[in-house]
N, C-alpha and C. Protein backbone atom coordinates (compact mmCIF):
# COMPACT_ATOMS: atom_id res chain seq x y z
N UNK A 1 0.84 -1.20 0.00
CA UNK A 1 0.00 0.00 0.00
C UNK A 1 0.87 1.25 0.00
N UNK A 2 1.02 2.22 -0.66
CA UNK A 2 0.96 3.26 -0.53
C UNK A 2 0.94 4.25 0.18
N UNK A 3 2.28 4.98 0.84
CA UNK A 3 2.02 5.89 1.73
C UNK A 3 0.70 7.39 1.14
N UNK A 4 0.18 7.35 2.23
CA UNK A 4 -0.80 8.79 2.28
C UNK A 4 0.27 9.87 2.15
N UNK A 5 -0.40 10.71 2.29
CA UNK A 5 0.48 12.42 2.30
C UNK A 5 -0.40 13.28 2.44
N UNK A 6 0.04 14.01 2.83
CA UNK A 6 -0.83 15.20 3.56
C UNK A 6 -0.29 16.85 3.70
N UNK A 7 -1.43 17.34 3.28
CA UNK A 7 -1.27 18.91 3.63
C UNK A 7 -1.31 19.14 4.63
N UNK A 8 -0.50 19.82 5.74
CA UNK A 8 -0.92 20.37 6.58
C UNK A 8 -0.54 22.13 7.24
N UNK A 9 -1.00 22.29 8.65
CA UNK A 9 -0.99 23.52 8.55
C UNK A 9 -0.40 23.84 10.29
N UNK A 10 0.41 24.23 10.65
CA UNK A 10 0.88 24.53 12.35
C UNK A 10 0.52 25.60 12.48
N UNK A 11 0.26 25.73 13.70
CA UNK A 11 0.36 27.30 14.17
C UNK A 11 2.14 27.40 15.32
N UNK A 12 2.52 28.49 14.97
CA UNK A 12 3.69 28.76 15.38
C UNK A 12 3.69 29.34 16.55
N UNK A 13 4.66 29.40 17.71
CA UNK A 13 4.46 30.23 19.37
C UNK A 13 3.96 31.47 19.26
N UNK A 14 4.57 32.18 18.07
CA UNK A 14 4.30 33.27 17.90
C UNK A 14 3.12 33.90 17.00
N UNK A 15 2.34 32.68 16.68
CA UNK A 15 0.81 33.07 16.36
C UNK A 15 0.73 32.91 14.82
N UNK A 16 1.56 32.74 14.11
CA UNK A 16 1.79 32.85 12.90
C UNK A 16 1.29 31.19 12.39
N UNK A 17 1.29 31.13 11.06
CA UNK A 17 1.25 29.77 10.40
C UNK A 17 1.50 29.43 9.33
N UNK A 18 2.35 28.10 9.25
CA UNK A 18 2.97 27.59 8.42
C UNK A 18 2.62 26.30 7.50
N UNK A 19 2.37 26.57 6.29
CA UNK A 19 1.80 25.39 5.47
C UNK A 19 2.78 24.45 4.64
N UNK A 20 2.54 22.94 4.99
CA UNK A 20 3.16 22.20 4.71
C UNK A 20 2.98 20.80 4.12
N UNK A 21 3.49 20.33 3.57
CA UNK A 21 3.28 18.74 3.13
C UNK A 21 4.43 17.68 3.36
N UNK A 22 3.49 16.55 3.75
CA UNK A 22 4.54 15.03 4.29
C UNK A 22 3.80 13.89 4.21
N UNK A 23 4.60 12.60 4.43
CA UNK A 23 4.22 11.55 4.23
C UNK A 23 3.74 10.58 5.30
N UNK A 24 4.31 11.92 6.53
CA UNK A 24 3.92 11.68 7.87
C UNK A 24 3.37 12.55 8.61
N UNK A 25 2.57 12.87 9.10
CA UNK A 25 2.60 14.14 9.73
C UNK A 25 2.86 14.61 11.13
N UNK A 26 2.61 13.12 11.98
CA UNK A 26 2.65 13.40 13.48
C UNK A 26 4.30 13.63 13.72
N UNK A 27 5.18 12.66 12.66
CA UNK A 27 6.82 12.72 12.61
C UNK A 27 7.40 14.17 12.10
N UNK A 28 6.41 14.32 11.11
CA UNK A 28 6.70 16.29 10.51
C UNK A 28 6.54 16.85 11.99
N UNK A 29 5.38 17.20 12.08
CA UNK A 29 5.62 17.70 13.60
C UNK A 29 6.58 17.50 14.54
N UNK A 30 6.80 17.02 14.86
CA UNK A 30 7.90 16.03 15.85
C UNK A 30 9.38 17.06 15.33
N UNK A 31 9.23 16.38 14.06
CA UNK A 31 10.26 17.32 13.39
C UNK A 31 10.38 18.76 13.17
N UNK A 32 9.36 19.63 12.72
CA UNK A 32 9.53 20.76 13.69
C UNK A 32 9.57 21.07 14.74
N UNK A 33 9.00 20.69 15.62
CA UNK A 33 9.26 20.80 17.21
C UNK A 33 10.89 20.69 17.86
N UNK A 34 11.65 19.97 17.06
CA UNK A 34 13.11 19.14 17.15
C UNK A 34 13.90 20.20 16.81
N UNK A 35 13.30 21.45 16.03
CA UNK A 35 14.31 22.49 15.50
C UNK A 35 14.97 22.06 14.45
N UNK A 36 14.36 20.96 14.08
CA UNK A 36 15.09 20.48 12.67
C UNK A 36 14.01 20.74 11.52
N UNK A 37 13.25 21.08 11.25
CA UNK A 37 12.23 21.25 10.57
C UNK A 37 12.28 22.61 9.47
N UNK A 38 11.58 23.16 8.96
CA UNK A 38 11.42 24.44 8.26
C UNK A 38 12.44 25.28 8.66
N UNK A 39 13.20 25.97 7.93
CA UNK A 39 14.24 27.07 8.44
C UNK A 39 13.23 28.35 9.29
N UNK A 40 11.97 28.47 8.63
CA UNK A 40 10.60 29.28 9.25
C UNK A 40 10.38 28.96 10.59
N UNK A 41 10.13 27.77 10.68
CA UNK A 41 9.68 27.16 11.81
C UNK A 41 10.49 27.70 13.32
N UNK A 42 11.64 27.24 12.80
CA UNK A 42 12.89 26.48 13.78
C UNK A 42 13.18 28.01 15.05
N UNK A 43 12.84 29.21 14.52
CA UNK A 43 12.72 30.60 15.94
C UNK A 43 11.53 30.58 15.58
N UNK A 44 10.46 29.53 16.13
CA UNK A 44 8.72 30.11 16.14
C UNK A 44 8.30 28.55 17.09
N UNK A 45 9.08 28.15 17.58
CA UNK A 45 8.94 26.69 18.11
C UNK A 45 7.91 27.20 19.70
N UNK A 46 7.13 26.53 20.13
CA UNK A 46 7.12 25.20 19.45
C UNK A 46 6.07 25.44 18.35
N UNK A 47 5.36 24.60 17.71
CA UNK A 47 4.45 24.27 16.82
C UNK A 47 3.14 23.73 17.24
N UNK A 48 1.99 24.04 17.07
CA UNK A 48 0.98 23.17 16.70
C UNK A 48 0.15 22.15 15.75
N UNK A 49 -0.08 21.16 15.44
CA UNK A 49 -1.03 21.36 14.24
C UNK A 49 -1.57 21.64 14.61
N UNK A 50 -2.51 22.40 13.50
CA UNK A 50 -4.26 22.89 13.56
C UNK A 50 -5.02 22.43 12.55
N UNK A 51 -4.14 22.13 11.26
CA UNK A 51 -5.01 21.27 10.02
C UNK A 51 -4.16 20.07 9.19
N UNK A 52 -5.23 19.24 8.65
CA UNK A 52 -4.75 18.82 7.81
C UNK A 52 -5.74 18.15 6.72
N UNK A 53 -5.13 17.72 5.74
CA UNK A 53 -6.23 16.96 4.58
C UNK A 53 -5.02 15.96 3.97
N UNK A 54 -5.52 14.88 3.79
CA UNK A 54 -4.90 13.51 2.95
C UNK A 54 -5.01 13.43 1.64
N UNK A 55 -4.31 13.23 0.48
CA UNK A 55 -4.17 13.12 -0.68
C UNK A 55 -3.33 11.60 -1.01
N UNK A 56 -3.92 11.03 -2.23
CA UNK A 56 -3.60 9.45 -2.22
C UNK A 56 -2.08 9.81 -3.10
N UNK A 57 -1.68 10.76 -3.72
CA UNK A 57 -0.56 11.32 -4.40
C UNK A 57 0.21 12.39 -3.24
N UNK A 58 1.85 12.49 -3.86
CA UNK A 58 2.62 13.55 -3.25
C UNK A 58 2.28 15.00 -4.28
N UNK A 59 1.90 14.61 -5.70
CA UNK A 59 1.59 15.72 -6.14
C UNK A 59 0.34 16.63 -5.88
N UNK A 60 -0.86 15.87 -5.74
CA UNK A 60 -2.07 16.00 -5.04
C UNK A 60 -1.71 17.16 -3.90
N UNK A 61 -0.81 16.49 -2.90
CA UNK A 61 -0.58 16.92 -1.29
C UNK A 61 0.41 18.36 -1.69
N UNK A 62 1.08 18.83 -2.55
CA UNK A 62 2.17 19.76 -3.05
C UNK A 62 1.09 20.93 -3.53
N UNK A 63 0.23 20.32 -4.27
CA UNK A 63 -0.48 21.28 -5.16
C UNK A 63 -1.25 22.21 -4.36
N UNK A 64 -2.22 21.48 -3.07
CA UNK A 64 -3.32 22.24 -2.35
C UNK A 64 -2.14 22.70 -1.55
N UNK A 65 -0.59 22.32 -0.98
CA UNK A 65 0.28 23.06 -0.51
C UNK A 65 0.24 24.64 -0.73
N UNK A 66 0.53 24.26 -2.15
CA UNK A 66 0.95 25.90 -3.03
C UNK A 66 -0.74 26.47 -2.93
N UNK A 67 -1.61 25.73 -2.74
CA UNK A 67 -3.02 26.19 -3.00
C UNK A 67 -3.34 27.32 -1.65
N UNK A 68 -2.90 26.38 -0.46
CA UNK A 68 -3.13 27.13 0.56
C UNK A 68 -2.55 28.32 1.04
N UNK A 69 -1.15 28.17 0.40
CA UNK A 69 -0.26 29.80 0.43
C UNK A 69 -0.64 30.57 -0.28
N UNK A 70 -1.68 30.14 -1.13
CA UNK A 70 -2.39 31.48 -1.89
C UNK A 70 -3.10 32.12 -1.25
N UNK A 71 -4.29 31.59 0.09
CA UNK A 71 -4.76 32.34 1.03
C UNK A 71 -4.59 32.93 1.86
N UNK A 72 -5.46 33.95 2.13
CA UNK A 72 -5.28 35.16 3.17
C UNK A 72 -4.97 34.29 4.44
N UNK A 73 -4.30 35.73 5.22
CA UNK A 73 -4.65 34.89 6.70
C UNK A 73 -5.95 34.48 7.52
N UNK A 74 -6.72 35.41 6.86
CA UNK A 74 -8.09 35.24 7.65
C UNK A 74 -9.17 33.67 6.59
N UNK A 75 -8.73 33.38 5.49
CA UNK A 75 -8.93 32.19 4.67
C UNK A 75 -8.40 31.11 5.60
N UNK A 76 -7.03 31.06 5.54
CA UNK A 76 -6.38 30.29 6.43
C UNK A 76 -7.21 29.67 7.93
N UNK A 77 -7.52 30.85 8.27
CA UNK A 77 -7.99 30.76 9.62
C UNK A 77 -9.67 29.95 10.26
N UNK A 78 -10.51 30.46 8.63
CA UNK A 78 -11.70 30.06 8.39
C UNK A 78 -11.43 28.78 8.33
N UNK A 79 -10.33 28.21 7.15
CA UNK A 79 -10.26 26.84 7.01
C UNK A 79 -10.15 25.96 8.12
N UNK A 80 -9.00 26.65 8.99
CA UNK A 80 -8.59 25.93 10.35
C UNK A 80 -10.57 25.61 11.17
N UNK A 81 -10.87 27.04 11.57
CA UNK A 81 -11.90 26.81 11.83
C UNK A 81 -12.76 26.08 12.07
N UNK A 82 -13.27 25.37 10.23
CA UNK A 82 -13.65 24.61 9.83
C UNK A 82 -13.25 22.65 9.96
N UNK A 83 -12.63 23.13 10.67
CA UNK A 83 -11.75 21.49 10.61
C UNK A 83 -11.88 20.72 11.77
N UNK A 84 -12.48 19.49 11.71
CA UNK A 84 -12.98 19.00 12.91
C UNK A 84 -12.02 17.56 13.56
């Protein structure tokens, strides 16, 4: 089977948020949290997630990546919102 992949989305200490894609996500996390993660990330530690969505492709999971950095912060925020 096929690894999943996933978009996802942290919120940073400093309130900010960072959109991302992996093949893992609880280990992405982990991995930002570690200071090894995003050069963004790594002075905004620790991290939260707050979203995510699964894609059966890495291109799938890349695309709504770039999709979601197209939105506002307050888009962003609706989405989070929205996410149960």
């Amino acid at each position: 089977m096929d690894k999943m992949n996933y978009t996802y989305i942290v919120r940073c200490s400093d309130g900010t948020l960072y959109t991302g894609w992996t093949t893992d996500v609880e280990r992405r996390v982990r991995t930002h949290n570690s200071g090894k993660g995003s050069k963004y990330t790594r002075s905004r530690l620790p991290v939260t997630l707050v979203y995510y969505e699964t894609y059966p492709t890495r291109q799938e999971a890349m695309r709504r990546e770039w999709e979601i950095k197209q939105l506002t912060r307050e888009e962003k925020k609706r989405l989070i919102a929205d996410f149960v």
